[in-house]
Protein backbone atom coordinates (compact mmCIF):
# COMPACT_ATOMS: atom_id res chain seq x y z
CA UNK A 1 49.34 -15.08 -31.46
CA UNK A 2 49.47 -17.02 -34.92
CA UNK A 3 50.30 -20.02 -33.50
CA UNK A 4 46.63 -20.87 -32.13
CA UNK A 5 43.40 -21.03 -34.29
CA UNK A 6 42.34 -18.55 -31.94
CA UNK A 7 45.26 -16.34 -32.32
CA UNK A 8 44.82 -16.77 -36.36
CA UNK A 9 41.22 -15.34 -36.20
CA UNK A 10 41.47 -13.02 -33.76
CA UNK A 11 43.92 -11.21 -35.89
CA UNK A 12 42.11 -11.48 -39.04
CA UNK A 13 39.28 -10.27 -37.59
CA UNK A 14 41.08 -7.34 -36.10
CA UNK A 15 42.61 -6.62 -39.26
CA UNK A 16 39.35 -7.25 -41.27
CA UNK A 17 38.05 -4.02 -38.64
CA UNK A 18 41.04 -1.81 -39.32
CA UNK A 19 40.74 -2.54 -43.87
CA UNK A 20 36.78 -1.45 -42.88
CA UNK A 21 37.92 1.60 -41.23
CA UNK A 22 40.46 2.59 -43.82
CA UNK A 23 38.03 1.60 -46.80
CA UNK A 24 34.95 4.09 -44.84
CA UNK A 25 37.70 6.92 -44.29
CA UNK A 26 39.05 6.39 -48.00
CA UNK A 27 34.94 6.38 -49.41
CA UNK A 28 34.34 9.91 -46.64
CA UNK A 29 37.15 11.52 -48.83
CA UNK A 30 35.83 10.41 -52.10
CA UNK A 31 32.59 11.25 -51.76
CA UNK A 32 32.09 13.83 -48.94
CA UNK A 33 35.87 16.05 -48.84
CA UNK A 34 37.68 16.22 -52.03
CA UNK A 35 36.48 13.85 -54.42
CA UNK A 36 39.72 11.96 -54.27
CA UNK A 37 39.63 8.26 -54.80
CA UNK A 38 43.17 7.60 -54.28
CA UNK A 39 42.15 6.70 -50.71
CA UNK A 40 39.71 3.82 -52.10
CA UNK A 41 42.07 2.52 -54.46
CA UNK A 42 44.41 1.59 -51.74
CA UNK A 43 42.37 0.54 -48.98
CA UNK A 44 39.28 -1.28 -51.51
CA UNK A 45 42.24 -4.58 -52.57
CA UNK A 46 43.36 -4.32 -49.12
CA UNK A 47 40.17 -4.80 -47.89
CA UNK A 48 39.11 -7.06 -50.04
CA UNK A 49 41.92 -9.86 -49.57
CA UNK A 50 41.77 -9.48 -45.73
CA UNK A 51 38.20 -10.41 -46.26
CA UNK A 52 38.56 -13.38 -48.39
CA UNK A 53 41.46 -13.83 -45.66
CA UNK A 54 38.76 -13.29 -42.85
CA UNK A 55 36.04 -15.76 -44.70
CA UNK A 56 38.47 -18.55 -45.23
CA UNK A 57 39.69 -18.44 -41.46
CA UNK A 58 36.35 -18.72 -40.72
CA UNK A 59 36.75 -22.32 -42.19
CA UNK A 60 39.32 -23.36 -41.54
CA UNK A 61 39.19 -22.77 -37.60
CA UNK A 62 35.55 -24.15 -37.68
CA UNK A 63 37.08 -27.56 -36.75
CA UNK A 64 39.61 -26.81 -34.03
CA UNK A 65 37.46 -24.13 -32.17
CA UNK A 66 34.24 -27.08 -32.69
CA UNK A 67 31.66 -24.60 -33.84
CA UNK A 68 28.55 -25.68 -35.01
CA UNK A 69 26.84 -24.26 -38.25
CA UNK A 70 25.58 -21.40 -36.68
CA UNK A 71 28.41 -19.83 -34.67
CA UNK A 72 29.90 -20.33 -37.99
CA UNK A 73 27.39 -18.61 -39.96
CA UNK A 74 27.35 -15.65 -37.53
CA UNK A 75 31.22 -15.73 -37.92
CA UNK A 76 30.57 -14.85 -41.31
CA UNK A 77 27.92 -12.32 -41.20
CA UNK A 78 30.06 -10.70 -39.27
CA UNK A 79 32.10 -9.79 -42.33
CA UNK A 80 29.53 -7.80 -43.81
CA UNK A 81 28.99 -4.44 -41.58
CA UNK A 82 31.54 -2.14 -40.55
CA UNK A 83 33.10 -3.73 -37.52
CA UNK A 84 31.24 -6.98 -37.49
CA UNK A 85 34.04 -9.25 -37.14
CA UNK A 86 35.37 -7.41 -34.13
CA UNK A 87 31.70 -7.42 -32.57
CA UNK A 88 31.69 -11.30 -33.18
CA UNK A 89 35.25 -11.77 -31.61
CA UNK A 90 34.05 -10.18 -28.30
CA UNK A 91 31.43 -12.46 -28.03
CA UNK A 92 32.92 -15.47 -29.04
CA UNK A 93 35.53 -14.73 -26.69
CA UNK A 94 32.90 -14.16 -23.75
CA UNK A 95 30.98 -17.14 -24.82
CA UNK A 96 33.92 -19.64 -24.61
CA UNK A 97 33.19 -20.46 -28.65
CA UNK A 98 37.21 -19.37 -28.82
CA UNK A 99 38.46 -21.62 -26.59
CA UNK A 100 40.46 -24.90 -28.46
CA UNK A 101 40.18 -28.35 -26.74
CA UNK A 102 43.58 -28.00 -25.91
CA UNK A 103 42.83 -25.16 -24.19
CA UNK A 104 39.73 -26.57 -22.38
CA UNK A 105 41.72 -29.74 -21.50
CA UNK A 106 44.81 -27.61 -20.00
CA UNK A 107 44.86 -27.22 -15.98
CA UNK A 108 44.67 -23.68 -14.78
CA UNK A 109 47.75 -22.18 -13.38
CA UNK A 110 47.55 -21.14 -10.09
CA UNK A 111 49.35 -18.30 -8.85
């Protein structure tokens, strides 16, 4: 999976999903349960680096994946809400905007 550009974003966007869900369970607890940060405090750096992780990806598979400016600027909106990247994924992956030219240039295996 990490040896594609594809692979490398899909998984950071993934991951970029599962820090949000971790950081919004953490922030339920603090504010809503117990008052307990602990569960911010461990999932806020997480989330943070896997979203600098996320944004730089964005950049750097720009050029192999041949997006233009705004499939890349939706890439990165996509950071912002809760499950954004994940919704951006999907439909880069329906729309063929995750396909590499190696990809598009291979023949199709017929079974």
């Amino acid at each position: 999976m990490l040896s594609t550009p594809t692979g490398r974003f899909r998984l950071l966007a993934l991951a970029e999903a599962l820090s949000w869900t971790g950081l919004l369970i953490g922030m339920f607890f603090k504010y809503v349960v117990v008052g307990n940060d602990i569960g911010v405090k461990i999932f806020g750096p997480i989330h943070g680096a896997v979203f600098v992780a996320y944004v730089l990806v964005c950049f750097w598979v720009r050029t192999p994946l041949r997006w233009d400016a705004r499939t890349t600027i939706l890439a990165l909106v996509g950071s912002i809400p809760p499950f954004g990247s994940v919704v951006f994924e999907r439909w880069a992956l329906r729309t063929g905007r995750l396909d590499t030219a190696a990809d598009a240039e291979a023949p199709a295996d017929v079974a």
